[in-house]
C-alpha atoms as a PDB file:
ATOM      1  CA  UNK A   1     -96.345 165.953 170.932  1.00  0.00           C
ATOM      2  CA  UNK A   2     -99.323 164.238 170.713  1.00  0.00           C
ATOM      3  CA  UNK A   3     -99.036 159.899 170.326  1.00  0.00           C
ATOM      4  CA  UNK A   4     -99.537 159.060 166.527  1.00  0.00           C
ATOM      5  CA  UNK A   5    -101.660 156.757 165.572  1.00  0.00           C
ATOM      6  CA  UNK A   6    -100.510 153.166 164.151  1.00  0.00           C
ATOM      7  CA  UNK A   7    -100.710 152.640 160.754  1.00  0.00           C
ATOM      8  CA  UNK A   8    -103.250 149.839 161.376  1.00  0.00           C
ATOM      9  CA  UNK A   9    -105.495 152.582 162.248  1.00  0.00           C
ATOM     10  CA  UNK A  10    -105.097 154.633 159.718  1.00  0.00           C
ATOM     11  CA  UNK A  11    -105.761 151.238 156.688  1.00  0.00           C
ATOM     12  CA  UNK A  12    -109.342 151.796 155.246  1.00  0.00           C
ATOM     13  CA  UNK A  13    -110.157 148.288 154.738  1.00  0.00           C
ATOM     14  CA  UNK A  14    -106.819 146.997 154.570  1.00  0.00           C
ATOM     15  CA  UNK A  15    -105.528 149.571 152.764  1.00  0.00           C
ATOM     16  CA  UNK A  16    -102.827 152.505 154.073  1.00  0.00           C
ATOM     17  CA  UNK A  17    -102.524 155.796 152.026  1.00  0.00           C
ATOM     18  CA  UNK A  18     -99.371 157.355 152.356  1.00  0.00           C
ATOM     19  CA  UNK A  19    -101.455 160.766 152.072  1.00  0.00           C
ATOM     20  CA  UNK A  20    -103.479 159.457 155.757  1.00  0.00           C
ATOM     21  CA  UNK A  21    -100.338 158.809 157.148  1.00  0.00           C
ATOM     22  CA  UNK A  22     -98.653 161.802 156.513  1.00  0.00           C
ATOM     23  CA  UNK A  23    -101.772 164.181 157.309  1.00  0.00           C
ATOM     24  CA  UNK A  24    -101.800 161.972 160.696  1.00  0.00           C
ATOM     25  CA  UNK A  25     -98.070 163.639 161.327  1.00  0.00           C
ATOM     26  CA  UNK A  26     -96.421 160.586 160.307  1.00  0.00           C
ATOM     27  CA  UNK A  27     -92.936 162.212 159.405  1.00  0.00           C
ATOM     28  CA  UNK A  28     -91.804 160.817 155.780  1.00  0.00           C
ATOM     29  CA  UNK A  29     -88.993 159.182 156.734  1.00  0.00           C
ATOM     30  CA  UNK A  30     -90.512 157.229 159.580  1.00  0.00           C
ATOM     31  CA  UNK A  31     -93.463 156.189 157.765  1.00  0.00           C
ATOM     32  CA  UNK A  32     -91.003 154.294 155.139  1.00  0.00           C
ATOM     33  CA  UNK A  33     -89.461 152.703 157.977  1.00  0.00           C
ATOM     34  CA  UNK A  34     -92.360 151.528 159.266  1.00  0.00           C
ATOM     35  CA  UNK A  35     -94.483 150.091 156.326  1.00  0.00           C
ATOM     36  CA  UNK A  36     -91.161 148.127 155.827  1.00  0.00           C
ATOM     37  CA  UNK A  37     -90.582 146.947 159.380  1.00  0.00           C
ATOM     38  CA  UNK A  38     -93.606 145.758 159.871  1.00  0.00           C
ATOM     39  CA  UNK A  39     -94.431 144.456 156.156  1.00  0.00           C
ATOM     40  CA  UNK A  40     -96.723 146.444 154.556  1.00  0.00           C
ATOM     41  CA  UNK A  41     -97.154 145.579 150.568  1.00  0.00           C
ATOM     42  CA  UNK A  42     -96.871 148.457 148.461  1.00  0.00           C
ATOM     43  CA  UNK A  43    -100.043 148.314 146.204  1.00  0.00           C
ATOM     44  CA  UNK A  44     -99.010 151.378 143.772  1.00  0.00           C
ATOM     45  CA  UNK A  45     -97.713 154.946 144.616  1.00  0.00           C
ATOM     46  CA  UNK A  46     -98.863 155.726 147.466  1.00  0.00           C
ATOM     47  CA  UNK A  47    -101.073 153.296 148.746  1.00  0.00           C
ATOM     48  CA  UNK A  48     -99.848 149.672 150.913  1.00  0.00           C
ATOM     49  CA  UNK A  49    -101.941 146.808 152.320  1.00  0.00           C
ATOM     50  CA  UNK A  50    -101.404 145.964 155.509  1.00  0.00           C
ATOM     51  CA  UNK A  51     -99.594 142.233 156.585  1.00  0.00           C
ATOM     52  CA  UNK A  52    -101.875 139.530 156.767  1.00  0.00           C
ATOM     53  CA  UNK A  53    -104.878 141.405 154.023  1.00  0.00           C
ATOM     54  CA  UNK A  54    -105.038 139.443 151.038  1.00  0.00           C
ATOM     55  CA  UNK A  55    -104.031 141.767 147.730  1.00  0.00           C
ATOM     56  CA  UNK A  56    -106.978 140.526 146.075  1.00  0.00           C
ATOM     57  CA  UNK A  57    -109.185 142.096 143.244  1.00  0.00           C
ATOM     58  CA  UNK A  58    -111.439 144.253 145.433  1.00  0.00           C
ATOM     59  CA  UNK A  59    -108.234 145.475 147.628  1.00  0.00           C
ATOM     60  CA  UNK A  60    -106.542 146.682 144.760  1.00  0.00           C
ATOM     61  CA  UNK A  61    -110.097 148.497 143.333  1.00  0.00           C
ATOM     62  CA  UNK A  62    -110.469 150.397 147.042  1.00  0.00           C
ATOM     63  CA  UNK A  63    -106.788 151.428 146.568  1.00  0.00           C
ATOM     64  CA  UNK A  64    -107.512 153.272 143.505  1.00  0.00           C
ATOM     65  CA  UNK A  65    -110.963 154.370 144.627  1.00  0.00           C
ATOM     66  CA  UNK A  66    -109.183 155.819 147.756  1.00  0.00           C
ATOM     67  CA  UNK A  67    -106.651 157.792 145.769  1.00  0.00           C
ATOM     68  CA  UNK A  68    -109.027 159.018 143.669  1.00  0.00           C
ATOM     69  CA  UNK A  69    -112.726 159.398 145.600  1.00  0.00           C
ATOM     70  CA  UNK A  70    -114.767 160.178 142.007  1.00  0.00           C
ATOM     71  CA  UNK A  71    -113.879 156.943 140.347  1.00  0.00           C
ATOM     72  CA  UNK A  72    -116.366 154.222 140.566  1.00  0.00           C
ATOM     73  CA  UNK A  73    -116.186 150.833 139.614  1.00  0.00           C
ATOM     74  CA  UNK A  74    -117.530 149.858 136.150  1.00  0.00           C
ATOM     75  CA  UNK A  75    -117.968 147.606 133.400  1.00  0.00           C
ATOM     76  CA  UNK A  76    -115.899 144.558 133.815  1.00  0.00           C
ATOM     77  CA  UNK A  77    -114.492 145.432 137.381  1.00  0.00           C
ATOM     78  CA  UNK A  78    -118.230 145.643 138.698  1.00  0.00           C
ATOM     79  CA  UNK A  79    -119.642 142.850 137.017  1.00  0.00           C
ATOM     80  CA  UNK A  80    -116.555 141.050 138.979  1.00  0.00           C
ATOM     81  CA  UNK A  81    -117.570 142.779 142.361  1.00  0.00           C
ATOM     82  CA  UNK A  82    -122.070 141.583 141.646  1.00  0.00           C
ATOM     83  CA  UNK A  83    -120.464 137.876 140.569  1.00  0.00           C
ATOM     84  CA  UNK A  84    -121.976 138.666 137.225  1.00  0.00           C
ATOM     85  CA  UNK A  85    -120.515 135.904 134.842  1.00  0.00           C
ATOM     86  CA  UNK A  86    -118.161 137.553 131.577  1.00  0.00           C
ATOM     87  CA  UNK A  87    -116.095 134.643 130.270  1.00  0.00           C
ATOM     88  CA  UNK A  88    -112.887 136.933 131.373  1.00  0.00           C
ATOM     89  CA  UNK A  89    -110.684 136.281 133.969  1.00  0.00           C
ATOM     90  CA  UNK A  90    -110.119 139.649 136.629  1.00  0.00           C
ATOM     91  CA  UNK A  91    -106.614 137.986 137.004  1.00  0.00           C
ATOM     92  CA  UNK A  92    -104.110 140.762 135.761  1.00  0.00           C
ATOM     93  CA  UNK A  93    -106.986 142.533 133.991  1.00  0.00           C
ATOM     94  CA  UNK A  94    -107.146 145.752 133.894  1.00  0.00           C
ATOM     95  CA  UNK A  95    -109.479 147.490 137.031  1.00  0.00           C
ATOM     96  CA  UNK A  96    -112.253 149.682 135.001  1.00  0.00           C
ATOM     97  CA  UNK A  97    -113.877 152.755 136.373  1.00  0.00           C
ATOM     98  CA  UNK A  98    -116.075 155.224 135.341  1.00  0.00           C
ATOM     99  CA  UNK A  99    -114.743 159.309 136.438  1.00  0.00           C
ATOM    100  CA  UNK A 100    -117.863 160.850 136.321  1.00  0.00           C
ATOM    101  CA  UNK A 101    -116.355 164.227 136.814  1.00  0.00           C
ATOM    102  CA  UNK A 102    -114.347 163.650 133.219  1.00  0.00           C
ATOM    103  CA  UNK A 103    -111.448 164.777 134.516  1.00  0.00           C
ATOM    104  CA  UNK A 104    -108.808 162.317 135.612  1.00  0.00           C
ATOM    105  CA  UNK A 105    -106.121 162.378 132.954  1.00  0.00           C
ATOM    106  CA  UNK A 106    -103.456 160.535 134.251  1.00  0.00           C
ATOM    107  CA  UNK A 107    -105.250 156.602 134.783  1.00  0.00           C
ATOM    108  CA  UNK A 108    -102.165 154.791 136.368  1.00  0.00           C
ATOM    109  CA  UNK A 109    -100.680 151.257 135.448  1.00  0.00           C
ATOM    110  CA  UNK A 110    -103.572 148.261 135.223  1.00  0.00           C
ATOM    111  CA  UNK A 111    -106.518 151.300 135.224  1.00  0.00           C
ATOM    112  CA  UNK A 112    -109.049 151.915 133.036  1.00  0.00           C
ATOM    113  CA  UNK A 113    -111.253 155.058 133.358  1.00  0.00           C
ATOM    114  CA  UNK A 114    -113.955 155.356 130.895  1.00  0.00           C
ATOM    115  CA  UNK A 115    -114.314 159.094 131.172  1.00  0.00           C
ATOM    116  CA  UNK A 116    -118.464 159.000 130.576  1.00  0.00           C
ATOM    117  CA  UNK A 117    -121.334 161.075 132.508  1.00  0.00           C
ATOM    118  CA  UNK A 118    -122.800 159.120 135.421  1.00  0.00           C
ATOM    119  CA  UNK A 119    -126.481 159.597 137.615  1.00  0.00           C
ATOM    120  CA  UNK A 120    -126.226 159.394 141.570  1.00  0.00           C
ATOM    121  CA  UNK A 121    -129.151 157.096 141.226  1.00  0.00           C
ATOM    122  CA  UNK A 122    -126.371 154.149 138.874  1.00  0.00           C
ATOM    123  CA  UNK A 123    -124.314 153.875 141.972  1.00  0.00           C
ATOM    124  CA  UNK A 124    -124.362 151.443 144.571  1.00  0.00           C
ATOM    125  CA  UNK A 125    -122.424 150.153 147.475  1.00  0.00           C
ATOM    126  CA  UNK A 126    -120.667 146.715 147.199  1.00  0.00           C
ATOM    127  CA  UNK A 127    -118.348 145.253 149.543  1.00  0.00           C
ATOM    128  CA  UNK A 128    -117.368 149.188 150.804  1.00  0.00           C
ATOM    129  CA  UNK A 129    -116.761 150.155 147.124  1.00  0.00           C
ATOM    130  CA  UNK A 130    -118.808 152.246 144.925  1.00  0.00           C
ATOM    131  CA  UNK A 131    -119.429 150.804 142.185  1.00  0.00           C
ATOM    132  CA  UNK A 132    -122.131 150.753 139.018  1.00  0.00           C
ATOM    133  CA  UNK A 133    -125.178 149.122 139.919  1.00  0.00           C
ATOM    134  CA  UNK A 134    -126.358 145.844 137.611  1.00  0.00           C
ATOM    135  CA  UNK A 135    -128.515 147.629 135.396  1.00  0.00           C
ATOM    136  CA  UNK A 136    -125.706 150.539 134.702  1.00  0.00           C
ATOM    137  CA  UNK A 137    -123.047 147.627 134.366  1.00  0.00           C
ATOM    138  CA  UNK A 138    -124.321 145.604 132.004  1.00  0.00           C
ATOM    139  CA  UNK A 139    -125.833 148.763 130.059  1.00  0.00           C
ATOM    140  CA  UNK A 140    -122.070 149.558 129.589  1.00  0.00           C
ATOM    141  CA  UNK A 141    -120.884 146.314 128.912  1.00  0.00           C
ATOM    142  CA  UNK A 142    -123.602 146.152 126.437  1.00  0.00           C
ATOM    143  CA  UNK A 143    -122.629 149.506 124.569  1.00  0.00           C
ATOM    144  CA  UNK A 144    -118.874 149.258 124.223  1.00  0.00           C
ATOM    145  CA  UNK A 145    -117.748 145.463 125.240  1.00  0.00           C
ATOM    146  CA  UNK A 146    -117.559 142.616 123.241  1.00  0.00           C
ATOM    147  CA  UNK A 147    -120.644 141.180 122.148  1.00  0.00           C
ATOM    148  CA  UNK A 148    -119.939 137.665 123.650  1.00  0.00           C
ATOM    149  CA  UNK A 149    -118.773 139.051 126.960  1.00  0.00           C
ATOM    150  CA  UNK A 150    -121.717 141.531 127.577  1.00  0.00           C
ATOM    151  CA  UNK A 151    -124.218 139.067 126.988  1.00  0.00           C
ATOM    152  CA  UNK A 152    -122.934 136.420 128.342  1.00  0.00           C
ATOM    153  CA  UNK A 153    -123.009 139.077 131.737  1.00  0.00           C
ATOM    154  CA  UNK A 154    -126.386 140.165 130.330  1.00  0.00           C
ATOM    155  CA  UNK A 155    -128.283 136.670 130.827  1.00  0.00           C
ATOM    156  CA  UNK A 156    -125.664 135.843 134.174  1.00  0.00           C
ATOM    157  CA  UNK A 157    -127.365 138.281 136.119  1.00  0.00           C
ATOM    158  CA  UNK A 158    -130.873 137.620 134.974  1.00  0.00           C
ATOM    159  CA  UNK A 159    -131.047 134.380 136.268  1.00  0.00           C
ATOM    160  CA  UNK A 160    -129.604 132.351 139.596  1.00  0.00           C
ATOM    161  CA  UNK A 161    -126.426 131.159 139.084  1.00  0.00           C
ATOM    162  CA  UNK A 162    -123.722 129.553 140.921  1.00  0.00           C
ATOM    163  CA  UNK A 163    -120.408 131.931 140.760  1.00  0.00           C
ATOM    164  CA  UNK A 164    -117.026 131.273 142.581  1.00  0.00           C
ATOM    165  CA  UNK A 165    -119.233 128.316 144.721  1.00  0.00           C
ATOM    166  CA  UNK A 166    -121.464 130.858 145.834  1.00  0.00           C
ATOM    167  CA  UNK A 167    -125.390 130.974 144.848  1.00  0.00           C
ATOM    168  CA  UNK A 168    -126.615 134.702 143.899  1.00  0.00           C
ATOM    169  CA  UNK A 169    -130.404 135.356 143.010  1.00  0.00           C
ATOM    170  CA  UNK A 170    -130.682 137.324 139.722  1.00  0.00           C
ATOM    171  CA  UNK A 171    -129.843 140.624 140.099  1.00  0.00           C
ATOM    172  CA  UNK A 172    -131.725 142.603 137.855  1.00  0.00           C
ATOM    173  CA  UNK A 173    -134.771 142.230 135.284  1.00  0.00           C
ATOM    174  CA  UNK A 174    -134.463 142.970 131.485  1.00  0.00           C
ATOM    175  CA  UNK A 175    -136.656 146.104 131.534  1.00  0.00           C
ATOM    176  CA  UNK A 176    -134.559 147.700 134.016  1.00  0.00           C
ATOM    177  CA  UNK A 177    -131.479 147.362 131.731  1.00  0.00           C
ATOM    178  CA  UNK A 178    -133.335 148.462 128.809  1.00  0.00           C
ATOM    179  CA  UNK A 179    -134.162 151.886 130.834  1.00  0.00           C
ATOM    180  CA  UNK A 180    -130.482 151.968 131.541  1.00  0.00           C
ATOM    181  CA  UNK A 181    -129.580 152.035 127.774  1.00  0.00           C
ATOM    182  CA  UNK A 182    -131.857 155.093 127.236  1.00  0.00           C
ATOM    183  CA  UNK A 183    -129.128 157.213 128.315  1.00  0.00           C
ATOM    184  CA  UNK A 184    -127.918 159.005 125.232  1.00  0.00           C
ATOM    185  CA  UNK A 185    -124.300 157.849 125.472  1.00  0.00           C
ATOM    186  CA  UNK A 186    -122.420 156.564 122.497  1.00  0.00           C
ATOM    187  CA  UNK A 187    -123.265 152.905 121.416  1.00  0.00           C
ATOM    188  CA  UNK A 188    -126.469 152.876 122.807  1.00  0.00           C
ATOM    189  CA  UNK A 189    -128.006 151.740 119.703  1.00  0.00           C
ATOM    190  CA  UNK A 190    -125.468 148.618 119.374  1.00  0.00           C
ATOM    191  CA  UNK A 191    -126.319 148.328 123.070  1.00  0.00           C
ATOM    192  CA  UNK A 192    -130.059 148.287 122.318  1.00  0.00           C
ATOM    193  CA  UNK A 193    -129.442 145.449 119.307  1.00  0.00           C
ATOM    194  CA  UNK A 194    -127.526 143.278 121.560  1.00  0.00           C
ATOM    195  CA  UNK A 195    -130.737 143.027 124.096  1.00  0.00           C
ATOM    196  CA  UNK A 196    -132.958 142.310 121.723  1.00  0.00           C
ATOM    197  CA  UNK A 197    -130.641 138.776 121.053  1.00  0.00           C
ATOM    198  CA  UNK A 198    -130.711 138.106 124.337  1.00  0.00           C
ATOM    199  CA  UNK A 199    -132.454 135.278 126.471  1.00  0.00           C
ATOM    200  CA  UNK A 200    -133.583 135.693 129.991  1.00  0.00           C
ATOM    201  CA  UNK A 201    -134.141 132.195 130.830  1.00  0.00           C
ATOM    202  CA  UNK A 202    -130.676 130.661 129.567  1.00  0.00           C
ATOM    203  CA  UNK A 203    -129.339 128.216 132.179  1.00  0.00           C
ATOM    204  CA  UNK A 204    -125.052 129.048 131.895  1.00  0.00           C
ATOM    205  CA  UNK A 205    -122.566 130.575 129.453  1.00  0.00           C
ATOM    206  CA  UNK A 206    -121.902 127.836 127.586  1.00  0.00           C
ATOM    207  CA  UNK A 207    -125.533 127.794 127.005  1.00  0.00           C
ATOM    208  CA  UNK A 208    -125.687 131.460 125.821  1.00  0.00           C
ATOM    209  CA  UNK A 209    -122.366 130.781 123.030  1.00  0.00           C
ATOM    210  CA  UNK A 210    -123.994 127.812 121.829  1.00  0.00           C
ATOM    211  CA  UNK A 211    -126.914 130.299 120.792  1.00  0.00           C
ATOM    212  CA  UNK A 212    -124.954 132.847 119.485  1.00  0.00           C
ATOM    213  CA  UNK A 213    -122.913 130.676 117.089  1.00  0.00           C
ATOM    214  CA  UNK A 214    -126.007 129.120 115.941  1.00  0.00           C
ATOM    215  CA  UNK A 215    -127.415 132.694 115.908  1.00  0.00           C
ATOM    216  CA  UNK A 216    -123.977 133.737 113.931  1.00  0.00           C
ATOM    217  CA  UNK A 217    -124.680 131.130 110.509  1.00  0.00           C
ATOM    218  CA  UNK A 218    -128.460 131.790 110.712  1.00  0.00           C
ATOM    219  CA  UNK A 219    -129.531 129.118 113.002  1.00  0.00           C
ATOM    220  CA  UNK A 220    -132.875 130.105 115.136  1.00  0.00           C
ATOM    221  CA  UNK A 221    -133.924 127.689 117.627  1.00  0.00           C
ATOM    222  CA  UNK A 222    -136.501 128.301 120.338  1.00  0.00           C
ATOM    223  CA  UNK A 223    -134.736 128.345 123.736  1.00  0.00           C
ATOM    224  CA  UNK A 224    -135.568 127.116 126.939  1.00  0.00           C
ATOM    225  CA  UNK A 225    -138.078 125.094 124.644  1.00  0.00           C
ATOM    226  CA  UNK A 226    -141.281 123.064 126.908  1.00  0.00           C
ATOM    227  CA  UNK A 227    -142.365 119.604 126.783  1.00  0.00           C
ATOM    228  CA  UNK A 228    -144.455 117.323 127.740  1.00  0.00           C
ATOM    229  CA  UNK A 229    -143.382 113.691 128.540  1.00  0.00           C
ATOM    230  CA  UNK A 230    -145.811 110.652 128.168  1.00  0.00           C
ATOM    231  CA  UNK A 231    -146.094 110.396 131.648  1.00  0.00           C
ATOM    232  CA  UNK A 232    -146.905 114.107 132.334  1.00  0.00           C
ATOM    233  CA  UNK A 233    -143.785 115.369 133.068  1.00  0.00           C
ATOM    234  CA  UNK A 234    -142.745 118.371 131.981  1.00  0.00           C
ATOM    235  CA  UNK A 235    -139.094 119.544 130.420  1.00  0.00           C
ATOM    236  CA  UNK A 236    -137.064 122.278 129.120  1.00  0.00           C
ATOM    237  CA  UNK A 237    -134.647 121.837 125.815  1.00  0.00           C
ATOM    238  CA  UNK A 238    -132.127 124.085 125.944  1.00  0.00           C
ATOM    239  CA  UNK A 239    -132.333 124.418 122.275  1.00  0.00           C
ATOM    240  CA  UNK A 240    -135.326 122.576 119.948  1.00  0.00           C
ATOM    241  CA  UNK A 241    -135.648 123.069 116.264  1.00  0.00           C
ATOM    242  CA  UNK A 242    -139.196 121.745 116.142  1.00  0.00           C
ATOM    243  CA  UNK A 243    -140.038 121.545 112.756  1.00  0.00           C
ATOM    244  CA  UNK A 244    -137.278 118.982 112.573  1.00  0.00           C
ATOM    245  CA  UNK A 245    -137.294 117.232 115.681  1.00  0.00           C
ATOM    246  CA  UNK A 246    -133.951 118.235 116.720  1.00  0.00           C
ATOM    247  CA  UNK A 247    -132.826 118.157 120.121  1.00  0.00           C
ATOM    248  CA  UNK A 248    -129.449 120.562 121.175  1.00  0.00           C
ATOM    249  CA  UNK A 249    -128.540 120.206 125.026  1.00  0.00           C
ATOM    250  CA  UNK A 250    -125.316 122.229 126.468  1.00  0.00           C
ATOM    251  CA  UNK A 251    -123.240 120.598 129.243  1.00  0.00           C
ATOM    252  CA  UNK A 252    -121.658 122.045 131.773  1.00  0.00           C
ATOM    253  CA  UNK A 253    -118.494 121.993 132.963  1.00  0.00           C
ATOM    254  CA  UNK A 254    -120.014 120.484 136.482  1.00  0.00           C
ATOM    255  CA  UNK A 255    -122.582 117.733 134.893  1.00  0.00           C
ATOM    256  CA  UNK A 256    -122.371 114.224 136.335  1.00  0.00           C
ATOM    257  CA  UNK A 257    -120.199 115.044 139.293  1.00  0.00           C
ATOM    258  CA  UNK A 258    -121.571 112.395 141.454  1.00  0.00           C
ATOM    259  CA  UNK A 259    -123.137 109.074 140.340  1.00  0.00           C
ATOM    260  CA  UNK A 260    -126.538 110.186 141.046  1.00  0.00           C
ATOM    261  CA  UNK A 261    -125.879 113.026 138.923  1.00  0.00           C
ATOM    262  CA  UNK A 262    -125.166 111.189 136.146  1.00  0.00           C
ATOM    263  CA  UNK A 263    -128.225 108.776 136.563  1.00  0.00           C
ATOM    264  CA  UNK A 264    -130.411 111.724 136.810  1.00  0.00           C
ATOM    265  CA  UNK A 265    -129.159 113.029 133.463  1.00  0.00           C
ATOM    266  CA  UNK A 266    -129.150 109.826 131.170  1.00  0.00           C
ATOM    267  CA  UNK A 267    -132.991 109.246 133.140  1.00  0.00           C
ATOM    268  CA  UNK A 268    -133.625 113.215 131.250  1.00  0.00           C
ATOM    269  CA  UNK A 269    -132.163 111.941 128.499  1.00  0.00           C
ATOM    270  CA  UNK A 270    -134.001 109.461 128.288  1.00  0.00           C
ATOM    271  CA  UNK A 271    -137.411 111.250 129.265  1.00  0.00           C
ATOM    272  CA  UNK A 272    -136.133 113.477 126.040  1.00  0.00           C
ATOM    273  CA  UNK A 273    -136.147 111.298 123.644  1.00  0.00           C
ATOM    274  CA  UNK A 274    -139.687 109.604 124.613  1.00  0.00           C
ATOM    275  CA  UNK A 275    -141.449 113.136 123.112  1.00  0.00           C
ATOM    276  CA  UNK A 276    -143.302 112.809 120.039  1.00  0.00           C
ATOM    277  CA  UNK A 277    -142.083 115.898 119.151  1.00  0.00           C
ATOM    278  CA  UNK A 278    -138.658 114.707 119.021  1.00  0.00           C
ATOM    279  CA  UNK A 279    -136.331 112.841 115.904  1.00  0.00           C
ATOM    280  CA  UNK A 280    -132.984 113.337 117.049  1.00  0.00           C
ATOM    281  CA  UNK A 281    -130.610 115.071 119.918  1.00  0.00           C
ATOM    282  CA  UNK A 282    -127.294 116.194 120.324  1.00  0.00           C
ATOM    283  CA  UNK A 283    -125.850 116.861 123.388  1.00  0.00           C
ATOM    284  CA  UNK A 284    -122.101 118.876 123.401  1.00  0.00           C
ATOM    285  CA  UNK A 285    -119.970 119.598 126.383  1.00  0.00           C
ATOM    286  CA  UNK A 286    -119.110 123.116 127.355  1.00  0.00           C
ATOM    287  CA  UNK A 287    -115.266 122.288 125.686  1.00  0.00           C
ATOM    288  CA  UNK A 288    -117.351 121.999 122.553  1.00  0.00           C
ATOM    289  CA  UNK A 289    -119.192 125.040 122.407  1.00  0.00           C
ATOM    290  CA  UNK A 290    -116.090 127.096 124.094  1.00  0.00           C
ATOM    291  CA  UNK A 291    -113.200 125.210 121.901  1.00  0.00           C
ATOM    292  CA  UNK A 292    -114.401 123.427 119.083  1.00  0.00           C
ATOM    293  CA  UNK A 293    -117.827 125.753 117.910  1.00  0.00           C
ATOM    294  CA  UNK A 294    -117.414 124.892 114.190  1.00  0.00           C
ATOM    295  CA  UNK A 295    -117.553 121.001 114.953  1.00  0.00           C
ATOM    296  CA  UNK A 296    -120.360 121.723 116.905  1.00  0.00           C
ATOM    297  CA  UNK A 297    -122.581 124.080 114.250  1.00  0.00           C
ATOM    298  CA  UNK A 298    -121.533 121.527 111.022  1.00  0.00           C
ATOM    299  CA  UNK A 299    -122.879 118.458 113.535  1.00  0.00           C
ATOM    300  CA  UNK A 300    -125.922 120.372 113.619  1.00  0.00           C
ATOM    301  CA  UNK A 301    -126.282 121.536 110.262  1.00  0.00           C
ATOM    302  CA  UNK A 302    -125.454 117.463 109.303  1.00  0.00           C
ATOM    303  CA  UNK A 303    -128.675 116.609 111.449  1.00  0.00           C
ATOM    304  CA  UNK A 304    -130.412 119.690 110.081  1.00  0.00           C
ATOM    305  CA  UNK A 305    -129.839 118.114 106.354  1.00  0.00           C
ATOM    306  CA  UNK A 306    -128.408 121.524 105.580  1.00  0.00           C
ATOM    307  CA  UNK A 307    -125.386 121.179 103.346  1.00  0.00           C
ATOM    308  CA  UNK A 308    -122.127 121.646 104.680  1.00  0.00           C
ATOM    309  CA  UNK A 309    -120.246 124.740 104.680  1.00  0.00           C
END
C-alpha cells in the first residue's frame, strides 16, 4: 500500500478538509486520531487548521471557500480582506459571500451567502481567496448595507488611508464604482443615491459621519474646503460654511500623538484662524462625532445662529 501523505500536505493554506484526507486514503478512523494527536483545530464540519496557523478571519473565509469552490467573498468580508474601512468589527461577524451559481441552500453557522448573479470580470484574487473586487464590493455595500457603513467603505477606498498600521493607496476611482452599480440588481437605485452624497477627498471616517449628520438636519458645507493663508500657504477645512465664516475640523482618534504632533496642529490652527474668510471654528474629536453627534450638530447650529432644535 502506497505511503499516505501527512496531513500537513494535504492543508491548503493552513487549512485540512476532511474530504482531501479521505480521497488521499486516509481511513476515517485514523484521520480522527490524527487531527487530535497532533492538534489540529476543528474550524466547522469538515474542515481543521493545522497547529501553529492562526484561526484568523481570512483562515476561516478559505475554509468555507474550500468546502464550497463557487462562493466568493463579498460585501463586508471583502472590504475586510482590501482593508477597506466599514466602522464594523469582522470579530464574530458573520463571513459574507456571494454564490454566483444561486444555488447553495444550506449557508452554515456565521455564513452569509447573498445568492445574486456575478461577472468573471468582479472577481479578484486576494491573499489566495477569491473574492469581489473594490468596485463590485462597495457597489454591494452600497445597494443593500447600511448607509453609514457603505459609505464610510465608499470614501475608505478612494483615498490612502492607514488600516490595521498598514498604508494602502486608494483602491479604486468613483467612476469605476458607478459602472459597477449599472448592473440591474435590486437596490441599485438606492445604491446610485448614496454615491451621489459621497466625497472622494474625505480624510477618515469620522470625517465622513460628521458630514452625514450635518447632511441628515440639512446642513451643507463644502468639504475638503481651500484656503489661502496671509503668508501664501495653502489649507484644506475639512468642513467650511463660508457664507458664515464657520470653521468645522474632525479629529482623529491618532491626532497629537507625539509633541511635535501637537505643535504642528495648534501652528494649523492657528494658520486657520488668520483667513479672512474665517469668523469662528470648531474642532470635535472623533468620540464626538461617533458618540455624542447631537452635541456636536446643536454646537454648530449655536454658531450657525440657527435656533435650536
Amino acid at each position: 500500500m502506497a505511503e499516505r501523505k501527512a496531513l500537513r500536505e494535504l492543508a491548503q493554506g493552513g487549512v485540512l478538509l476532511s474530504s482531501r484526507a479521505l480521497d488521499a486514503g486516509w481511513p476515517r478512523r485514523s484521520l480522527t486520531r490524527a487531527v487530535r494527536r497532533e492538534g489540529w483545530t476543528r474550524l466547522r464540519a469538515g474542515a481543521w487548521v493545522q497547529p501553529g496557523h492562526a484561526a484568523g478571519f481570512a483562515t476561516h473565509l478559505r475554509a468555507v471557500q474550500l468546502l464550497h469552490p463557487q462562493l466568493v467573498v463579498s460585501h463586508l468580508s471583502a472590504a475586510g480582506l482590501w482593508r477597506i474601512e466599514t466602522l464594523t468589527s469582522l470579530d464574530g461577524a458573520a463571513l459574507e459571500f456571494v454564490d454566483p451559481e444561486l444555488g447553495l441552500r444550506r449557508e452554515g453557522r456565521g455564513v452569509r451567502v447573498y445568492r445574486i448573479p456575478l461577472d468573471e470580470a468582479d472577481v479578484a484574487v486576494r491573499n489566495g481567496l477569491r473574492v469581489t473586487n473594490p468596485p463590485r464590493t462597495l457597489a454591494d455595500l452600497l445597494r443593500s448595507g447600511p448607509r453609514d457603513v457603505a459609505i464610510v467603505a465608499l470614501e475608505s477606498a478612494l483615498t490612502y488611508r492607514r488600516v490595521n498600521g498598514v498604508r494602502r493607496a486608494p483602491l479604486t476611482r468613483l467612476d469605476a464604482v458607478a459602472a459597477a452599480l449599472e448592473a440591474p440588481l435590486q437596490g441599485k437605485v438606492r445604491g446610485q443615491n448614496r454615491l451621489g452624497t459621497s466625497e472622494p477627498r474625505s480624510g477618515s471616517p469620522a470625517e465622513t459621519i460628521a458630514r452625514l449628520r450635518m447632511y441628515d438636519v440639512g446642513l451643507h458645507p463644502e468639504s475638503q474646503a481651500e484656503l489661502l493663508t496671509p503668508d501664501g500657504r495653502r489649507l484644506y477645512l475639512d468642513f467650511l460654511f463660508r457664507a458664515e465664516g464657520l470653521a468645522v475640523e474632525i479629529e482623529g482618534y491618532a491626532y497629537h500623538g507625539t509633541r511635535d504632533a501637537h505643535r504642528r496642529d495648534v501652528d494649523r490652527f492657528n494658520q486657520v484662524m488668520r483667513c479672512s474668510e474665517i469668523r469662528s471654528l470648531l474642532r470635535f474629536t472623533a468620540e464626538d462625532v461617533f458618540h455624542r453627534p447631537a452635541r456636536m450638530i446643536r454646537e454648530i447650529l449655536s454658531a450657525l445662529g440657527a435656533p435650536r432644535s
